[in-house]
PDB file of N, CA and C in Angstrom:
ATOM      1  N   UNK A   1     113.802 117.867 140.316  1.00  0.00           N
ATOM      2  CA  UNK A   1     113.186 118.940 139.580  1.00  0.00           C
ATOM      3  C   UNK A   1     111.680 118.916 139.843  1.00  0.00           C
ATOM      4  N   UNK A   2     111.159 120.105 140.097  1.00  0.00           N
ATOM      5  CA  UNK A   2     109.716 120.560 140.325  1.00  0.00           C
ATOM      6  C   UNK A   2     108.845 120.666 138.784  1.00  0.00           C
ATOM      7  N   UNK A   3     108.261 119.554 138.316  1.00  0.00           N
ATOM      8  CA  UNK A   3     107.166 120.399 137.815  1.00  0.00           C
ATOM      9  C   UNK A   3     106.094 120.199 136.907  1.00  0.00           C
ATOM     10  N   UNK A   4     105.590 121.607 137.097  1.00  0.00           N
ATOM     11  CA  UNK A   4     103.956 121.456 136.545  1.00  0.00           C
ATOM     12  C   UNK A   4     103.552 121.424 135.657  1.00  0.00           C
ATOM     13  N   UNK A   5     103.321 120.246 134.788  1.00  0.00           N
ATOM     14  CA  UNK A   5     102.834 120.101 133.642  1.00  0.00           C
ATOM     15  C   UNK A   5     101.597 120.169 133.328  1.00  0.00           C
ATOM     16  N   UNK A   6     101.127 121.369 131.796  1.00  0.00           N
ATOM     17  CA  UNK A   6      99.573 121.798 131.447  1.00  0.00           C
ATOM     18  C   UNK A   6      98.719 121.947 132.997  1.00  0.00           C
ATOM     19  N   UNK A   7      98.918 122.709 133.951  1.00  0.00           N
ATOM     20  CA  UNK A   7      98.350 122.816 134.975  1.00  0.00           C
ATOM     21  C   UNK A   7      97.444 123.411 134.569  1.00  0.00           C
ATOM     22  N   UNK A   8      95.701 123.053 135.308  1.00  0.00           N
ATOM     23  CA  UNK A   8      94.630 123.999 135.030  1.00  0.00           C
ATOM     24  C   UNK A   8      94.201 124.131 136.546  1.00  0.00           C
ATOM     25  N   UNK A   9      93.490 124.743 136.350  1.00  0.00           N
ATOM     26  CA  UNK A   9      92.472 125.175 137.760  1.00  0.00           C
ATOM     27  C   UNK A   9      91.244 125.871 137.926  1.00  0.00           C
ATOM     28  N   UNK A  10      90.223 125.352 138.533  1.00  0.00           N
ATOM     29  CA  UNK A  10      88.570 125.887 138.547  1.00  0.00           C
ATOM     30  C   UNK A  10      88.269 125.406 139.813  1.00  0.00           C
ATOM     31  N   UNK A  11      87.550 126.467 140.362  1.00  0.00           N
ATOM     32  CA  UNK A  11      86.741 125.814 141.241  1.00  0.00           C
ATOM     33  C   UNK A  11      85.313 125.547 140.891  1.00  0.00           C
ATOM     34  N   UNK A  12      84.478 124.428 141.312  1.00  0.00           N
ATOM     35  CA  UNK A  12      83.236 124.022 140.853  1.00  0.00           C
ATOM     36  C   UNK A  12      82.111 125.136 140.304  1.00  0.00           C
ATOM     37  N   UNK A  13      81.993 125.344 139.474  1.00  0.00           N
ATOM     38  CA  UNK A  13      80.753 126.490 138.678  1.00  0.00           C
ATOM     39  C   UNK A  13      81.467 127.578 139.075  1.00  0.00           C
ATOM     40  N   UNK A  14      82.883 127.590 138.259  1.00  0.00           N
ATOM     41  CA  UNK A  14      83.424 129.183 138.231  1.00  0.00           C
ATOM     42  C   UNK A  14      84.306 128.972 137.073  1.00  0.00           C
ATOM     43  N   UNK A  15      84.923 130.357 136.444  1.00  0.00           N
ATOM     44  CA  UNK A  15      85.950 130.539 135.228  1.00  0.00           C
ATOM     45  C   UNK A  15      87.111 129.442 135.851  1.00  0.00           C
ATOM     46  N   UNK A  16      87.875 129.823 134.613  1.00  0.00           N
ATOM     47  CA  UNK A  16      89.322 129.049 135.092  1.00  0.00           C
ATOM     48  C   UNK A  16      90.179 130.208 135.489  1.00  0.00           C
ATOM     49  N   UNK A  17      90.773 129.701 136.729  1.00  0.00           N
ATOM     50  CA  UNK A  17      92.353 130.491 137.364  1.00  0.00           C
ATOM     51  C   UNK A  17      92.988 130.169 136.749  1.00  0.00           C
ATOM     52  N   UNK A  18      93.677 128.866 136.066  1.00  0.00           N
ATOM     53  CA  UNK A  18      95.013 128.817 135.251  1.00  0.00           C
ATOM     54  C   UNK A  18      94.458 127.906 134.151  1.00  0.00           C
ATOM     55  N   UNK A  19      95.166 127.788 133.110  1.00  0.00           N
ATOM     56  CA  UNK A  19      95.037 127.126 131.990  1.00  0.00           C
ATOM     57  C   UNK A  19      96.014 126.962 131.442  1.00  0.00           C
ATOM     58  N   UNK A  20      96.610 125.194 131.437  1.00  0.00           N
ATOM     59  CA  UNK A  20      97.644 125.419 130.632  1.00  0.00           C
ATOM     60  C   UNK A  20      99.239 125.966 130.914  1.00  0.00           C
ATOM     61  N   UNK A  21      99.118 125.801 132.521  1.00  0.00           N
ATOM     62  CA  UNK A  21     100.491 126.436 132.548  1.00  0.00           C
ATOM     63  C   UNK A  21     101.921 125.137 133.048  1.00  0.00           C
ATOM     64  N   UNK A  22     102.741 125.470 132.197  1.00  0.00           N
ATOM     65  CA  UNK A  22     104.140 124.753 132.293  1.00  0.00           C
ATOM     66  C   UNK A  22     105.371 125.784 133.451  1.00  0.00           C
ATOM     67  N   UNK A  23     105.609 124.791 134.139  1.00  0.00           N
ATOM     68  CA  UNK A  23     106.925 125.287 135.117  1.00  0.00           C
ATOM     69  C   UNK A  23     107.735 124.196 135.744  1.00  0.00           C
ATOM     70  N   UNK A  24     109.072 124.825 135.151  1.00  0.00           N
ATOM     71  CA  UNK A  24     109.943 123.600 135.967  1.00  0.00           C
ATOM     72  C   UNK A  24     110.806 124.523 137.199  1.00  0.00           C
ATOM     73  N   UNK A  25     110.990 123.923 138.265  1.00  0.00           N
ATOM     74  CA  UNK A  25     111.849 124.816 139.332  1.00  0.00           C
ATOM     75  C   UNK A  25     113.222 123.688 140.117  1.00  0.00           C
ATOM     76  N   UNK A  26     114.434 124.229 139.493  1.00  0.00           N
ATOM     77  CA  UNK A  26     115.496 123.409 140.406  1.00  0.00           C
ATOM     78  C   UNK A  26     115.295 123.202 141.339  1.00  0.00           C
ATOM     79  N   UNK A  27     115.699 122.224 141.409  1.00  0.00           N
ATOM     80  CA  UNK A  27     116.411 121.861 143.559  1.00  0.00           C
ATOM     81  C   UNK A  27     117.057 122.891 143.942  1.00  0.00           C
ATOM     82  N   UNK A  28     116.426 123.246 145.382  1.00  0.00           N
ATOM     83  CA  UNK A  28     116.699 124.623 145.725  1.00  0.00           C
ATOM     84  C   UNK A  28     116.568 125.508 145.476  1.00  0.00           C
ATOM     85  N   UNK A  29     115.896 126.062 144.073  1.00  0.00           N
ATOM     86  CA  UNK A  29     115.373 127.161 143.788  1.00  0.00           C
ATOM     87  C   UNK A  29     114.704 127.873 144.435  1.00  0.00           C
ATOM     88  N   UNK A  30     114.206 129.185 144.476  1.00  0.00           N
ATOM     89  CA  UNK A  30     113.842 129.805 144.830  1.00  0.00           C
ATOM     90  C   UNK A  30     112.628 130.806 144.318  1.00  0.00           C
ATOM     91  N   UNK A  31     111.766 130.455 144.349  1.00  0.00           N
ATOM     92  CA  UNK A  31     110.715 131.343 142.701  1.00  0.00           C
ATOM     93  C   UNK A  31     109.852 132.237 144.013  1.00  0.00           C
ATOM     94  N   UNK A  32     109.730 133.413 143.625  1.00  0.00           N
ATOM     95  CA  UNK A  32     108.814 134.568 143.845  1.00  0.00           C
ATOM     96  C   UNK A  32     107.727 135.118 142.721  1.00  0.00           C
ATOM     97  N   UNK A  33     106.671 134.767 142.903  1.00  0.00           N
ATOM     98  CA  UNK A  33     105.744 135.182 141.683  1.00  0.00           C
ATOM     99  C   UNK A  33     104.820 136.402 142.191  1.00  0.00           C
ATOM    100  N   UNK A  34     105.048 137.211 141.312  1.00  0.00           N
ATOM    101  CA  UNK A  34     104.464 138.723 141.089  1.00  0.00           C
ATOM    102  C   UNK A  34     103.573 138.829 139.951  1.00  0.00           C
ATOM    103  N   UNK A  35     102.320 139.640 140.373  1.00  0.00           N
ATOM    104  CA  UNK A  35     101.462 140.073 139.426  1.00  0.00           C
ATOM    105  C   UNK A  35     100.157 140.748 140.262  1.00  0.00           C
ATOM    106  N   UNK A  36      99.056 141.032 139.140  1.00  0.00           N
ATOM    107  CA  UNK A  36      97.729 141.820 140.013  1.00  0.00           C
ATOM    108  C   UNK A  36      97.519 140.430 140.532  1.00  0.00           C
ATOM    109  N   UNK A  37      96.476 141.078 141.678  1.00  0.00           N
ATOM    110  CA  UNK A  37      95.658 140.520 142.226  1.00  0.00           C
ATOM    111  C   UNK A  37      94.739 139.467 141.239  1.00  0.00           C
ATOM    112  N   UNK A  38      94.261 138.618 141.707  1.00  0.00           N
ATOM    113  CA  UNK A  38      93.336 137.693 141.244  1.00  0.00           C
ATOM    114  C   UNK A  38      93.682 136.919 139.767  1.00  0.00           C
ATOM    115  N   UNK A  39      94.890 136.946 139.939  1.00  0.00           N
ATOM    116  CA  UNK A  39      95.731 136.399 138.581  1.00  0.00           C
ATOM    117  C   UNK A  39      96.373 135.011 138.631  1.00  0.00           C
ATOM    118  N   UNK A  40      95.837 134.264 139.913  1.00  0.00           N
ATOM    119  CA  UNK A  40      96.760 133.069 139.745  1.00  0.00           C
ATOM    120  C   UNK A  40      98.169 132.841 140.746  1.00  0.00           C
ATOM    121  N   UNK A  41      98.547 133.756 141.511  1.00  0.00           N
ATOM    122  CA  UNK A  41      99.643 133.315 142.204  1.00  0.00           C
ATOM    123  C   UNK A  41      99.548 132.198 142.741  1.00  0.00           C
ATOM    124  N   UNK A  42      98.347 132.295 143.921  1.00  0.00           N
ATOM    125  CA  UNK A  42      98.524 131.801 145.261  1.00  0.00           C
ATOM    126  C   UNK A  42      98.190 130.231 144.615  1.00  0.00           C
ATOM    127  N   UNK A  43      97.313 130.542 143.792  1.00  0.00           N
ATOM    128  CA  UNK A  43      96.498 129.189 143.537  1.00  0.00           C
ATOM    129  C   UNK A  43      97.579 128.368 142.744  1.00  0.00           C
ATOM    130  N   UNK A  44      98.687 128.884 142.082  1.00  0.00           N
ATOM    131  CA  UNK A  44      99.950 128.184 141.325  1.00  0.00           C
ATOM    132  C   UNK A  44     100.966 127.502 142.491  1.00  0.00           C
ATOM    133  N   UNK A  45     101.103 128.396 143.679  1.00  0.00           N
ATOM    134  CA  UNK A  45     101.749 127.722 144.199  1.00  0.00           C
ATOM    135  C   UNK A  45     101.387 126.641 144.637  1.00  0.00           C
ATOM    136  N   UNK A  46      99.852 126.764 145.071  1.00  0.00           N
ATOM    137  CA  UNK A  46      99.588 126.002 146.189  1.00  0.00           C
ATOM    138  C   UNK A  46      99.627 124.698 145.550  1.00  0.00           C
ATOM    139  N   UNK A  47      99.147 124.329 143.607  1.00  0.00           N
ATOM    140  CA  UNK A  47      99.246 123.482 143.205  1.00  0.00           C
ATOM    141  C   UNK A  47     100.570 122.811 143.387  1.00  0.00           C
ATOM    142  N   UNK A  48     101.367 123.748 143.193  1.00  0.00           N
ATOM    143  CA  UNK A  48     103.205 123.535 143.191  1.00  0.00           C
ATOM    144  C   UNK A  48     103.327 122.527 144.573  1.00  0.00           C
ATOM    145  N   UNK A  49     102.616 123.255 145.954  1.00  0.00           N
ATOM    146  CA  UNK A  49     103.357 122.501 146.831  1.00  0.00           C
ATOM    147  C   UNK A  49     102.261 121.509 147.334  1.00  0.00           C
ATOM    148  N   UNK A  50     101.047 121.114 146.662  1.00  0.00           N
ATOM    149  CA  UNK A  50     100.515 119.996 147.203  1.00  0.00           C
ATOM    150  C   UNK A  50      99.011 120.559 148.004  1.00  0.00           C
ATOM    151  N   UNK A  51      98.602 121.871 148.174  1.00  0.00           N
ATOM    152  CA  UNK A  51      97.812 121.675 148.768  1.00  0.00           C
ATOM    153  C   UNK A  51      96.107 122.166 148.091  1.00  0.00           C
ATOM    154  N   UNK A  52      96.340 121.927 146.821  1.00  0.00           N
ATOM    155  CA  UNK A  52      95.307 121.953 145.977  1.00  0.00           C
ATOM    156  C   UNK A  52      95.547 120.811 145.009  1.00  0.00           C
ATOM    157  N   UNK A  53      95.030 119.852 144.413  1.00  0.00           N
ATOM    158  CA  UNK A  53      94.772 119.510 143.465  1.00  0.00           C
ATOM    159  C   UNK A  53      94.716 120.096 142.017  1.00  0.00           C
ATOM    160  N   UNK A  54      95.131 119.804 141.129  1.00  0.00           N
ATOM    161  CA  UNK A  54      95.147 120.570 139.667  1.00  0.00           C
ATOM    162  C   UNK A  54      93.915 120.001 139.141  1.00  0.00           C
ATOM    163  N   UNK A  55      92.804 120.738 138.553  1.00  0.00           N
ATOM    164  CA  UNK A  55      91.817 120.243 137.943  1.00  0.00           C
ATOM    165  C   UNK A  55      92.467 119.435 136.265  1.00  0.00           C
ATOM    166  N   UNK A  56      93.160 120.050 136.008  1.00  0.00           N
ATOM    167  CA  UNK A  56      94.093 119.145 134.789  1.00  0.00           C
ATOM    168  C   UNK A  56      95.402 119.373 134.969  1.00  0.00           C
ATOM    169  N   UNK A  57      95.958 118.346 134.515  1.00  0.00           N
ATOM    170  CA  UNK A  57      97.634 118.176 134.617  1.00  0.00           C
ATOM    171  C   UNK A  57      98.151 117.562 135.419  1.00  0.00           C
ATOM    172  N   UNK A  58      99.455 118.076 136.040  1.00  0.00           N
ATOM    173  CA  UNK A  58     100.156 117.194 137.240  1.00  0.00           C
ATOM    174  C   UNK A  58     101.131 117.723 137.793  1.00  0.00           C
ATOM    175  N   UNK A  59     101.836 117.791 138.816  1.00  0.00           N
ATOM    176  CA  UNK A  59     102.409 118.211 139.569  1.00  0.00           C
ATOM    177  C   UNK A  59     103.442 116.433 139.997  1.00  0.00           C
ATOM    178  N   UNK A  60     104.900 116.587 139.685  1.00  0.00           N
ATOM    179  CA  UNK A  60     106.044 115.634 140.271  1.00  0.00           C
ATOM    180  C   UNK A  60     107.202 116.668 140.404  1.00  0.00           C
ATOM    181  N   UNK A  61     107.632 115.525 141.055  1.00  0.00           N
ATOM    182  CA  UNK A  61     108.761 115.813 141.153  1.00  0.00           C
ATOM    183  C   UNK A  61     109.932 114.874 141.574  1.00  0.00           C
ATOM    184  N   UNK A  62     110.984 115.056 140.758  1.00  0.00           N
ATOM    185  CA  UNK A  62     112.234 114.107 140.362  1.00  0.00           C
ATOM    186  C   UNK A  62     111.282 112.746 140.268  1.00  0.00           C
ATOM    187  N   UNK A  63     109.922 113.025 138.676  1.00  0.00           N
ATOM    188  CA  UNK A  63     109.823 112.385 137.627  1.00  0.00           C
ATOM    189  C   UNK A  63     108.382 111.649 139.194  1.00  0.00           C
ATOM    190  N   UNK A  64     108.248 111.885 139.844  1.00  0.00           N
ATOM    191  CA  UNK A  64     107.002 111.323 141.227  1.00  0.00           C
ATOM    192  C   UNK A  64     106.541 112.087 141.412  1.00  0.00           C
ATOM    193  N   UNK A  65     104.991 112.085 141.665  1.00  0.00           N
ATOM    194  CA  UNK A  65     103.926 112.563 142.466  1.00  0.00           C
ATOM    195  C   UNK A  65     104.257 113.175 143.641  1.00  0.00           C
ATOM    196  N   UNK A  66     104.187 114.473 144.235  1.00  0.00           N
ATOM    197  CA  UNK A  66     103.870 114.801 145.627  1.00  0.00           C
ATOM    198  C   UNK A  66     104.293 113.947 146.497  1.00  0.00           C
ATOM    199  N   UNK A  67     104.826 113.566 147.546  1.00  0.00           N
ATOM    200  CA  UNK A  67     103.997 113.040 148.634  1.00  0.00           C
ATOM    201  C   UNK A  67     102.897 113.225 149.493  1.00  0.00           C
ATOM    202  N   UNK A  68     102.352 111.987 149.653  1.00  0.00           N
ATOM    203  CA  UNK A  68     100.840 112.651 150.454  1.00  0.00           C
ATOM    204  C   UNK A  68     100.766 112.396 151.702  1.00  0.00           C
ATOM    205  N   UNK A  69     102.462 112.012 152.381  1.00  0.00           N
ATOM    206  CA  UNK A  69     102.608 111.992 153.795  1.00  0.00           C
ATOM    207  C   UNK A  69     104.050 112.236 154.176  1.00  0.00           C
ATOM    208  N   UNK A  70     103.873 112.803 155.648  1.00  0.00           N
ATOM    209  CA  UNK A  70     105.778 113.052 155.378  1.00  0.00           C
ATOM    210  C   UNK A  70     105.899 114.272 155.319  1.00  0.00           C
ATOM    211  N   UNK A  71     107.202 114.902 154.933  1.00  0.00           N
ATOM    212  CA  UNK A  71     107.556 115.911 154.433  1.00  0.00           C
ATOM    213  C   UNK A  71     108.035 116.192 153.238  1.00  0.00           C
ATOM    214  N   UNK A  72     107.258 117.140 152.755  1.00  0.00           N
ATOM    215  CA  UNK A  72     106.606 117.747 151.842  1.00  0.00           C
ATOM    216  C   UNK A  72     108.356 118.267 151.539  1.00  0.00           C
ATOM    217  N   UNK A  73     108.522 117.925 150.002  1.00  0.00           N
ATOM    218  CA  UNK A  73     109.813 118.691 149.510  1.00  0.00           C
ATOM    219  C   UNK A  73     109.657 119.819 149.328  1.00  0.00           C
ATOM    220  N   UNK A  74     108.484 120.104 148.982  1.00  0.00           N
ATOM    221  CA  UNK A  74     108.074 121.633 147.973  1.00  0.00           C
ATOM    222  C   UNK A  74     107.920 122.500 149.538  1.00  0.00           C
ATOM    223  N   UNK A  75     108.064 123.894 149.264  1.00  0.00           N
ATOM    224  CA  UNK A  75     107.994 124.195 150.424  1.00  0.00           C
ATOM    225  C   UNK A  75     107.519 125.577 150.063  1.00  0.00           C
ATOM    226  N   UNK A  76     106.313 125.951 150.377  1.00  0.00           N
ATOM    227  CA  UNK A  76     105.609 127.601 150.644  1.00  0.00           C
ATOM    228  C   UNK A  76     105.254 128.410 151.772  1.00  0.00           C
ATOM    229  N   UNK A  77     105.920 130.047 151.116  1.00  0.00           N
ATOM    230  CA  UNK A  77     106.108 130.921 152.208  1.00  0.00           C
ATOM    231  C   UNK A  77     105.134 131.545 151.776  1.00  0.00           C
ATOM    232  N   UNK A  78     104.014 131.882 152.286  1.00  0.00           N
ATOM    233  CA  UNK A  78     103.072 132.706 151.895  1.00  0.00           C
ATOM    234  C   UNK A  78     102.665 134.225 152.114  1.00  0.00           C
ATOM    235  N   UNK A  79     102.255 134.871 151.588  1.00  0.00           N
ATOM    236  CA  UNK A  79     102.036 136.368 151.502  1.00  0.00           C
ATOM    237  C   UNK A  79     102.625 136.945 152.936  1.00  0.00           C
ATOM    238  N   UNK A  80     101.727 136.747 154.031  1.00  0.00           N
ATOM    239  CA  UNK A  80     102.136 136.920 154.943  1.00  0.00           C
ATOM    240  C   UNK A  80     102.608 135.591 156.326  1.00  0.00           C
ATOM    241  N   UNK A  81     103.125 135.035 155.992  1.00  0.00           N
ATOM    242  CA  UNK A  81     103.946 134.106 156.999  1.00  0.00           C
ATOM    243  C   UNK A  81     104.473 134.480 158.202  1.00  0.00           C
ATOM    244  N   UNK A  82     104.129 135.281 158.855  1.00  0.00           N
ATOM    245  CA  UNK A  82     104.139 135.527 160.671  1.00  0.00           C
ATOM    246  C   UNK A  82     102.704 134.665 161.064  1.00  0.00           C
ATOM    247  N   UNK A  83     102.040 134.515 159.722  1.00  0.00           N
ATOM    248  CA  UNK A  83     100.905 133.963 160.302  1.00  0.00           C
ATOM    249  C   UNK A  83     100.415 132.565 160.276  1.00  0.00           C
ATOM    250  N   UNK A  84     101.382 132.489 159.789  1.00  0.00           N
ATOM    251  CA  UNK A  84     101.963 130.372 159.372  1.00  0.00           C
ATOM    252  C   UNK A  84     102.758 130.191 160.474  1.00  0.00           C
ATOM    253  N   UNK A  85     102.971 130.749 160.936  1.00  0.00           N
ATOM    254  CA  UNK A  85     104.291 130.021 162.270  1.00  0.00           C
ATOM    255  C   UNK A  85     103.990 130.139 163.687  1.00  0.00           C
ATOM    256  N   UNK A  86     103.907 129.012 164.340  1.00  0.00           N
ATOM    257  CA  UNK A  86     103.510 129.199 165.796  1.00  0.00           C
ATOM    258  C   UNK A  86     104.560 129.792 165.806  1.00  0.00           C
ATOM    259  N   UNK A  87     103.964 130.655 166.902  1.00  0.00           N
ATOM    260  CA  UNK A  87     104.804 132.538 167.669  1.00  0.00           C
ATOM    261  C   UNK A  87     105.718 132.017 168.661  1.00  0.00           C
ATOM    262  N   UNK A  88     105.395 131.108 169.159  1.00  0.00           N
ATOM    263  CA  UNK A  88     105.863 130.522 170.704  1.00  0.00           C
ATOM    264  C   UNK A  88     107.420 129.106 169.950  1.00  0.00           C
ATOM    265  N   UNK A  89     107.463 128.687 168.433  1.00  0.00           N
ATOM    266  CA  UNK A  89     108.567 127.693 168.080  1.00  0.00           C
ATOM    267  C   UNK A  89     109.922 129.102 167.684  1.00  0.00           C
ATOM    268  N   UNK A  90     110.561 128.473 168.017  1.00  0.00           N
ATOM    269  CA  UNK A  90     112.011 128.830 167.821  1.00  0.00           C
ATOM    270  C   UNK A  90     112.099 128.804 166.048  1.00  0.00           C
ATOM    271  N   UNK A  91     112.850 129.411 165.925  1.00  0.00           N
ATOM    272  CA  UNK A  91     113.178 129.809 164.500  1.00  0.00           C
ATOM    273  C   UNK A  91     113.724 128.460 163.534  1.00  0.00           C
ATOM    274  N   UNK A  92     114.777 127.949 163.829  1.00  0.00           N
ATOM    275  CA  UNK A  92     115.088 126.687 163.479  1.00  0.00           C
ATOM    276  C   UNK A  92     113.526 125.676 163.420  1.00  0.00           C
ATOM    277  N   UNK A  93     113.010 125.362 164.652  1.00  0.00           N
ATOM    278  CA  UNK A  93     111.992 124.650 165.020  1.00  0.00           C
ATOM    279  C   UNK A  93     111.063 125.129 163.746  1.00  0.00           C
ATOM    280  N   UNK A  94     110.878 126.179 163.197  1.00  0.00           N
ATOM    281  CA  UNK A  94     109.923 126.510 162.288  1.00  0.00           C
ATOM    282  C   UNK A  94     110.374 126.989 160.844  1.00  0.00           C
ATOM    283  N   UNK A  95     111.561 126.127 160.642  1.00  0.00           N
ATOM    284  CA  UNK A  95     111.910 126.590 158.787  1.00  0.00           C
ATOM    285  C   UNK A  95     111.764 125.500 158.522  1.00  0.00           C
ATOM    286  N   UNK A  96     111.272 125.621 157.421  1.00  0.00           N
ATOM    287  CA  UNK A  96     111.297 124.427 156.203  1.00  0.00           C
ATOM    288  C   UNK A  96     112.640 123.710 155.769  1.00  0.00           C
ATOM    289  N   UNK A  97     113.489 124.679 155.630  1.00  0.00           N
ATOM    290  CA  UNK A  97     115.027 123.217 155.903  1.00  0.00           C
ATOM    291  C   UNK A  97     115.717 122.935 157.220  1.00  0.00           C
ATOM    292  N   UNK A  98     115.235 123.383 158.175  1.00  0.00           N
ATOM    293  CA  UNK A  98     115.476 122.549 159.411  1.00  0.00           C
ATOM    294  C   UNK A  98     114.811 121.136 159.396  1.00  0.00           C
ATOM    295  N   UNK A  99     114.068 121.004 158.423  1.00  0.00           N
ATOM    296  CA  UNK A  99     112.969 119.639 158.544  1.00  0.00           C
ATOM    297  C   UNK A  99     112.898 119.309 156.955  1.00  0.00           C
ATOM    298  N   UNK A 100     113.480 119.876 155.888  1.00  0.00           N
ATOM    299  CA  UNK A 100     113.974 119.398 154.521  1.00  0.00           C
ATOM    300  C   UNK A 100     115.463 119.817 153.795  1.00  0.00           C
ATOM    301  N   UNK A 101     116.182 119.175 154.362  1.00  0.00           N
ATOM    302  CA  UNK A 101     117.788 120.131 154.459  1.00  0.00           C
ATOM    303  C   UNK A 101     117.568 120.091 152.628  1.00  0.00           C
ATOM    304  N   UNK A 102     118.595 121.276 152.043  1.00  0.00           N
ATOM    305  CA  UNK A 102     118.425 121.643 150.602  1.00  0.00           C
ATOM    306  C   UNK A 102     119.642 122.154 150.846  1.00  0.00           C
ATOM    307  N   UNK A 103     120.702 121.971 149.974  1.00  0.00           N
ATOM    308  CA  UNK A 103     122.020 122.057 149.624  1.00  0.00           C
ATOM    309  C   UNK A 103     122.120 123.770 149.182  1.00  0.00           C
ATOM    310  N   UNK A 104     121.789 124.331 148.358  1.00  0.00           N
ATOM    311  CA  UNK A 104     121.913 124.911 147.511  1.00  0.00           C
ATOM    312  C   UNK A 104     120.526 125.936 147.336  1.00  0.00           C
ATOM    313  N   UNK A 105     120.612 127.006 146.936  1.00  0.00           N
ATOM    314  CA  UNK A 105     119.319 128.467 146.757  1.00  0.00           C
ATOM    315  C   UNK A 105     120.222 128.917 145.539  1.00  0.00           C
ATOM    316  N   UNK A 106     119.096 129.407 144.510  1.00  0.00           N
ATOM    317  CA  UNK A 106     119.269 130.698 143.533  1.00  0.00           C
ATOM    318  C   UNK A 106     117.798 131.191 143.407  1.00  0.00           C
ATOM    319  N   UNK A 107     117.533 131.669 143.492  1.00  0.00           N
ATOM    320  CA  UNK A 107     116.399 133.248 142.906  1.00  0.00           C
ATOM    321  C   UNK A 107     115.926 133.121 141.783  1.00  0.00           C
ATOM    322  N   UNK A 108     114.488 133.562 141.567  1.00  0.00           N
ATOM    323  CA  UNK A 108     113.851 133.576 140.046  1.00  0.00           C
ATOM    324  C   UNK A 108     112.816 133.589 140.057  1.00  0.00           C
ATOM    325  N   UNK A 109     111.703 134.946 139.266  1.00  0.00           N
ATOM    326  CA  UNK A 109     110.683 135.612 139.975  1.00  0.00           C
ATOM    327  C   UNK A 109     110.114 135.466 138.197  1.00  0.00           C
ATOM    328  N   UNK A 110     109.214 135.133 138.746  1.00  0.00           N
ATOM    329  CA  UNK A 110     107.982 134.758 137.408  1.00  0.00           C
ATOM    330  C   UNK A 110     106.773 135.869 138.077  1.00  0.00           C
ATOM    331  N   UNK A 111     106.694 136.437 136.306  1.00  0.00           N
ATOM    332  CA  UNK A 111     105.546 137.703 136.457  1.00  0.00           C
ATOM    333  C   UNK A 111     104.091 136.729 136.076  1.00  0.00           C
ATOM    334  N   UNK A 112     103.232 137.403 136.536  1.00  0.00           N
ATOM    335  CA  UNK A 112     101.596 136.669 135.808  1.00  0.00           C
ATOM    336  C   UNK A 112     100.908 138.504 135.461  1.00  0.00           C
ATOM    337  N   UNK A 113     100.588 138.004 134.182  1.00  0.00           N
ATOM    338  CA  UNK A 113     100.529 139.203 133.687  1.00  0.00           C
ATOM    339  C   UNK A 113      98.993 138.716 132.633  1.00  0.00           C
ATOM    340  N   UNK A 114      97.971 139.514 132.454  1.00  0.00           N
ATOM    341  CA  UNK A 114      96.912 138.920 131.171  1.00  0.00           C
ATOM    342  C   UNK A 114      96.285 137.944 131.521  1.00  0.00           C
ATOM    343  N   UNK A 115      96.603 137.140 132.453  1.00  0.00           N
ATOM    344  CA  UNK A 115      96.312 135.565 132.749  1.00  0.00           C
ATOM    345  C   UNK A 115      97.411 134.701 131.998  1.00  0.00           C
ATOM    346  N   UNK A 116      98.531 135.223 131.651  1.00  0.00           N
ATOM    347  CA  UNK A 116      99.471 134.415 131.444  1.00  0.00           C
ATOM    348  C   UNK A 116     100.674 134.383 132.020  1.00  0.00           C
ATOM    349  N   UNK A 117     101.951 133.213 132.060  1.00  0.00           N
ATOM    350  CA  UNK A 117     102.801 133.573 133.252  1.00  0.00           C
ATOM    351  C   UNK A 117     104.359 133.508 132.525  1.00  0.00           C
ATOM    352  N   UNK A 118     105.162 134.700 132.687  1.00  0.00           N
ATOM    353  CA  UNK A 118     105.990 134.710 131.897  1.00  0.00           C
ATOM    354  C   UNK A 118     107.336 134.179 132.952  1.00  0.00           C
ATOM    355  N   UNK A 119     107.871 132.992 132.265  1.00  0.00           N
ATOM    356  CA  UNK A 119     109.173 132.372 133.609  1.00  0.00           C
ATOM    357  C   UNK A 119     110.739 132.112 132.812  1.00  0.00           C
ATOM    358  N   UNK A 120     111.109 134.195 133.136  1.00  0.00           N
ATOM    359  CA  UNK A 120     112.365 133.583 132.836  1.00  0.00           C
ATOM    360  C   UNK A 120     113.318 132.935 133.385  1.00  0.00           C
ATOM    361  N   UNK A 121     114.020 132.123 132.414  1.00  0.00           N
ATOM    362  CA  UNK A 121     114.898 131.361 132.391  1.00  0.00           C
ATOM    363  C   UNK A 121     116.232 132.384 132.898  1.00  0.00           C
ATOM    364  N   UNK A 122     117.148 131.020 133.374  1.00  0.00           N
ATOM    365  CA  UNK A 122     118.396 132.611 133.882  1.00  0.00           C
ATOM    366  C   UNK A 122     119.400 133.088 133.377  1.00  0.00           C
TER     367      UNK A 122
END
C-alpha cells in the first residue's frame, strides 16, 4: 500500500502547494488526478513517486520509505509522456511493468478542487 501521510509542500520563500494531505493507493492501482491548473497535481504525484521530497510528512510504502535506488515501485505517467520515453526503445523496453511486474490494475481519479483533494473511495 502507497501512502501519504499529512503531506505538505513549499518551495523556499513561497505559499504552500499542499497542506495536510492523506492518500492511500492499492497495489496496482491506478489514480488519475484532475483539477485547475496550479492546484497541486503534479507536485502530489511527484511526492507519491519519490521525486520531490515532502516538506512535512512522509511518503511509504508496504509500511517503508521509497527506495532511493533500484526500481522505483511507484510509477508516474506524466501530462505528456511521449516526452519521457526515448523515441528510439521499444515499447516493452519502456513501460514501467516490463521493469516492475504488478499483478493486478483498477482505476480511481481524485479531483483537487479549492486547494483541497477529494479521493473517492470505490
Amino acid at each position: 500500500m502507497l501512502i501519504g501521510k499529512q503531506l505538505a509542500f513549499r518551495y523556499p520563500r513561497h505559499d504552500w502547494i499542499l497542506r495536510d494531505v492523506d492518500i492511500a493507493i492499492a497495489p496496482g492501482e491506478i489514480v488519475g488526478l484532475f483539477g485547475p491548473s496550479g492546484f497541486g497535481k503534479t507536485t502530489l504525484s511527484k511526492l507519491l513517486a519519490g521525486y520531490l521530497s515532502p516538506t512535512q510528512g512522509r511518503v511509504t510504502i508496504n509500511n517503508s520509505p521509497l527506495p532511493d535506488r533500484g526500481c522505483c515501485p511507484v510509477q508516474l505517467i506524466f501530462q505528456n509522456p511521449e516526452l519521457a520515453v526515448n523515441p528510439r526503445w521499444r515499447i516493452h523496453k519502456s513501460s514501467p511493468k516490463s521493469r516492475c511486474p504488478i499483478a493486478t490494475y483498477s482505476r480511481r481519479s481524485a479531483s483537487i478542487q479549492a486547494g483541497s483533494i477529494d479521493i473517492p473511495t470505490n
